[in-house]
N, C-alpha and C. Protein backbone atom coordinates (compact mmCIF):
# COMPACT_ATOMS: atom_id res chain seq x y z
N UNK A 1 -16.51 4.57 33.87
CA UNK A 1 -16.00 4.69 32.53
C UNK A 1 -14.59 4.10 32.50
N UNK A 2 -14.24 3.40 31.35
CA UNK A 2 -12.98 2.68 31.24
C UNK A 2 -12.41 3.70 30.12
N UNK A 3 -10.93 4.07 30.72
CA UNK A 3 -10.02 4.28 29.36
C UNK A 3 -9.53 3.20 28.74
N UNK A 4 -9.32 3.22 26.87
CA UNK A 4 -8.77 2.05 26.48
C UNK A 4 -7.59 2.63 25.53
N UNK A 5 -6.44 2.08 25.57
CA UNK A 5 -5.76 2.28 24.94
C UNK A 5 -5.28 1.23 24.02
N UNK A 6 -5.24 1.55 22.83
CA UNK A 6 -4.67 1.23 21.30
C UNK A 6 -3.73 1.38 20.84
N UNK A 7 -2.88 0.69 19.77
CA UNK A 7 -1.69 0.79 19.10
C UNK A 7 -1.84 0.96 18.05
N UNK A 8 -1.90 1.79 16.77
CA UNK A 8 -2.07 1.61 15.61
C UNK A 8 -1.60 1.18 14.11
N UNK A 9 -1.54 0.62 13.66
CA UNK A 9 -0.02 0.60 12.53
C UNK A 9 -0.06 1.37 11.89
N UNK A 10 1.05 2.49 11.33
CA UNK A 10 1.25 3.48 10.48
C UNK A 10 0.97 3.45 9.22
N UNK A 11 0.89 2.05 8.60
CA UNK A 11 0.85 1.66 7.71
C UNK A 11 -0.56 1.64 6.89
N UNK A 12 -1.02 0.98 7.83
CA UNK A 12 -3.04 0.49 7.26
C UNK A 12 -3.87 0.73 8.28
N UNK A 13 -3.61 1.43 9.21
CA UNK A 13 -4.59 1.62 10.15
C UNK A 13 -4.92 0.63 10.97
N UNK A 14 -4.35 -0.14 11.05
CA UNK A 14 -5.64 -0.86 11.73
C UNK A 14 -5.08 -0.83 13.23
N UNK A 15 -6.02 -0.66 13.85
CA UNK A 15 -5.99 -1.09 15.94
C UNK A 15 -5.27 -2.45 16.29
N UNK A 16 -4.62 -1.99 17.48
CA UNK A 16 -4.41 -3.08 18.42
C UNK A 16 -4.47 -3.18 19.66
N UNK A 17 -4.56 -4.02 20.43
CA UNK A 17 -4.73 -4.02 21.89
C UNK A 17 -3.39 -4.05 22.21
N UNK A 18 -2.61 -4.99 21.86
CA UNK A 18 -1.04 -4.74 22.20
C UNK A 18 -0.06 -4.06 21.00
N UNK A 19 0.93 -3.29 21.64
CA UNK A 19 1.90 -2.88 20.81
C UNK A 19 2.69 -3.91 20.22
N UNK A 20 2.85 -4.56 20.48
CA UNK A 20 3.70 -5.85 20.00
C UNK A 20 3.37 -6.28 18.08
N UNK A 21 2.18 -6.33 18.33
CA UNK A 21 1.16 -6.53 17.43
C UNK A 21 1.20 -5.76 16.13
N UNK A 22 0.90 -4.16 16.87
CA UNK A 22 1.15 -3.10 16.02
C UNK A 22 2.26 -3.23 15.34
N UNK A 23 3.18 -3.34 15.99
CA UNK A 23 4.62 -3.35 15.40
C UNK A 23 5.04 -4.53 14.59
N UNK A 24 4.55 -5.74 14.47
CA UNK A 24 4.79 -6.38 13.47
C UNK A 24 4.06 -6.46 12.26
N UNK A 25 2.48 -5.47 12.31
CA UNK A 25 1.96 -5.14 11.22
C UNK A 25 2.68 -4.29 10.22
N UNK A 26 3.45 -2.96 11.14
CA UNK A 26 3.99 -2.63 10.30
C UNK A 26 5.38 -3.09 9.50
N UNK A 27 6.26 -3.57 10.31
CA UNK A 27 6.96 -4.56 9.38
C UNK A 27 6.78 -5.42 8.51
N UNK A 28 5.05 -5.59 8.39
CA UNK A 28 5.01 -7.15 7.67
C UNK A 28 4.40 -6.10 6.51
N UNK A 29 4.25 -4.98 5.99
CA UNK A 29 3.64 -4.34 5.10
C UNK A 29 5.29 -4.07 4.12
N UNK A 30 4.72 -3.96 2.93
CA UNK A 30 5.97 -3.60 1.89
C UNK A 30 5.91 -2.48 1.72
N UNK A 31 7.30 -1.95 2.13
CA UNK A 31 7.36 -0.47 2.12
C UNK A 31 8.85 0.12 1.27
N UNK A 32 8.83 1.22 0.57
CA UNK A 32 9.55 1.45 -0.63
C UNK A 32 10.05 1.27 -1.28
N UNK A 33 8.60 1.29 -2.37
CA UNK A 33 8.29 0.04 -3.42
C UNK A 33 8.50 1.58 -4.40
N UNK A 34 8.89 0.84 -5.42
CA UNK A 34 9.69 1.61 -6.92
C UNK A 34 8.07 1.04 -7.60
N UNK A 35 7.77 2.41 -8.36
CA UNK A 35 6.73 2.04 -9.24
C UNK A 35 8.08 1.78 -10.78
N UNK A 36 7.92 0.86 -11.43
CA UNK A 36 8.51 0.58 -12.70
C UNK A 36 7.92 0.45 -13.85
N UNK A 37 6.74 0.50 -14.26
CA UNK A 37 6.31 0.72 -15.33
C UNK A 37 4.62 1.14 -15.27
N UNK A 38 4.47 1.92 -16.47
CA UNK A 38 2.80 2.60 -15.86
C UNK A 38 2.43 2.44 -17.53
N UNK A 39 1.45 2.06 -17.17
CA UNK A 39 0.48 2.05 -18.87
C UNK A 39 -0.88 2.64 -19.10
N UNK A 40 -0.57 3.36 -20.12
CA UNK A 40 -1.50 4.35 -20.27
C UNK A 40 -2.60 4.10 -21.41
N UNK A 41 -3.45 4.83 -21.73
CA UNK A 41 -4.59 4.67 -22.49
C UNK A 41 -4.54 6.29 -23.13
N UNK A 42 -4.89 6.01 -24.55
CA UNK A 42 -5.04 7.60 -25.61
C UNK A 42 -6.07 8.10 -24.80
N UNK A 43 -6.11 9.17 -25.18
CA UNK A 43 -7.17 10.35 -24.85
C UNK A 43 -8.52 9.63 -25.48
N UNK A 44 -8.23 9.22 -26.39
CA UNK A 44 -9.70 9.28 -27.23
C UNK A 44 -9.79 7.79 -26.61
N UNK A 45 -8.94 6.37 -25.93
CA UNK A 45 -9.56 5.60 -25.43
C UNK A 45 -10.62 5.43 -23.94
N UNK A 46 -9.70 6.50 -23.33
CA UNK A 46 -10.32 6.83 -21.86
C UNK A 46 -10.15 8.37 -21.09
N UNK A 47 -11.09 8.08 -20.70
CA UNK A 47 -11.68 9.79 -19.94
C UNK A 47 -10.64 10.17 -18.96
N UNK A 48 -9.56 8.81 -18.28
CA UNK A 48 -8.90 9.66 -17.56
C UNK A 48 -7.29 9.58 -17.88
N UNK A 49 -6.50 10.46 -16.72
CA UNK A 49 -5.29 11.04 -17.64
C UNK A 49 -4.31 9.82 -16.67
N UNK A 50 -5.01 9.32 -15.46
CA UNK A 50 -4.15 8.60 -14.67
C UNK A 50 -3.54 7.04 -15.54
N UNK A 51 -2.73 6.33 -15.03
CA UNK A 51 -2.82 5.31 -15.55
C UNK A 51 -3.46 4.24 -15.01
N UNK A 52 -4.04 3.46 -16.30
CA UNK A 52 -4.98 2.24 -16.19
C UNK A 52 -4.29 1.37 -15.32
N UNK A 53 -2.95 1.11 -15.29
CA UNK A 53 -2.16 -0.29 -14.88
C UNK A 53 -0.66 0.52 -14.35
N UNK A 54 -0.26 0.11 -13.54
CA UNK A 54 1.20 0.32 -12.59
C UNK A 54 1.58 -0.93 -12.04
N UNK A 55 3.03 -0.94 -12.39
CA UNK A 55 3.66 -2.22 -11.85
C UNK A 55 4.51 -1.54 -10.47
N UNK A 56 4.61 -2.80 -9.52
CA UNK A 56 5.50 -2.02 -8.61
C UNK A 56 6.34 -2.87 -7.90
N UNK A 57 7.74 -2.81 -7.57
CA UNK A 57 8.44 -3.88 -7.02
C UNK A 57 9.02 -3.42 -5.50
N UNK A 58 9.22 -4.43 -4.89
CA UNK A 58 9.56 -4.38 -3.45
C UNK A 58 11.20 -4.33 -3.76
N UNK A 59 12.17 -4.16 -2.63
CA UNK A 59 13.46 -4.28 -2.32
C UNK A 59 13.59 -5.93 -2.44
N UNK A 60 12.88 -6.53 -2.21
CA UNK A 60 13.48 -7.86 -2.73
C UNK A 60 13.21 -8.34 -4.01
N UNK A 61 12.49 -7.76 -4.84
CA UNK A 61 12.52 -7.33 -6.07
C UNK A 61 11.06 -8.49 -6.70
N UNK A 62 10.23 -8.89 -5.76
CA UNK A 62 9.03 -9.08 -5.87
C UNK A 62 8.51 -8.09 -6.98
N UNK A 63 7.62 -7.97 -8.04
CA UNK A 63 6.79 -7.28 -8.44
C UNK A 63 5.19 -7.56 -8.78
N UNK A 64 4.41 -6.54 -8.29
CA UNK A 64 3.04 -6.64 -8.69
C UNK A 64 2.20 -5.51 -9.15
N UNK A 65 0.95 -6.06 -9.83
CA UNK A 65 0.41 -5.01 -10.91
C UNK A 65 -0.58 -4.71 -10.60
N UNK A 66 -1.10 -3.33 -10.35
CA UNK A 66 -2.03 -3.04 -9.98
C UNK A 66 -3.43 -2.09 -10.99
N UNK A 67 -4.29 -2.78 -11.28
CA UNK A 67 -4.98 -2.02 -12.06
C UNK A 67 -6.44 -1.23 -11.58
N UNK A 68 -6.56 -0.24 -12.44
CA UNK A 68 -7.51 0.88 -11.90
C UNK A 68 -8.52 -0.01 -12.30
C-alpha cells in the first residue's frame, strides 16, 4: 500500500501533488471582494427573497455580475 499525500487550495478545493501548486491556486483566486450592488425582484415577480443579480468588485476594483 502507498501513502499519498496532497496539497489542497483553501480556496476551491482542488488537489495537488505539489505544494507549490497549491499555493499559487490560492493566490490566483480573488479574495475580498465587496458585494456593491444587489437587484431584486417584487414578491409578486419571483418566489424567492434572495437576489436575482449581485455585482462584486475585487481590490483592484475589477467588477463582475453574477446572476441566479
Amino acid at each position: 500500500m502507498k501513502e499519498i499525500k496532497l496539497y489542497q487550495c483553501d480556496v476551491c478545493g482542488t488537489k495537488y501533488a505539489e505544494k507549490l501548486k497549491a499555493r499559487e491556486c490560492e493566490k490566483y483566486h480573488a479574495k475580498d471582494l465587496e458585494i456593491t450592488t444587489r437587484d431584486y425582484r417584487g414578491m409578486n415577480e419571483s418566489a424567492g427573497k434572495f437576489p436575482v443579480k449581485i455585482w462584486v468588485r475585487s481590490k483592484d476594483g475589477t467588477e463582475v455580475m453574477y446572476r441566479r
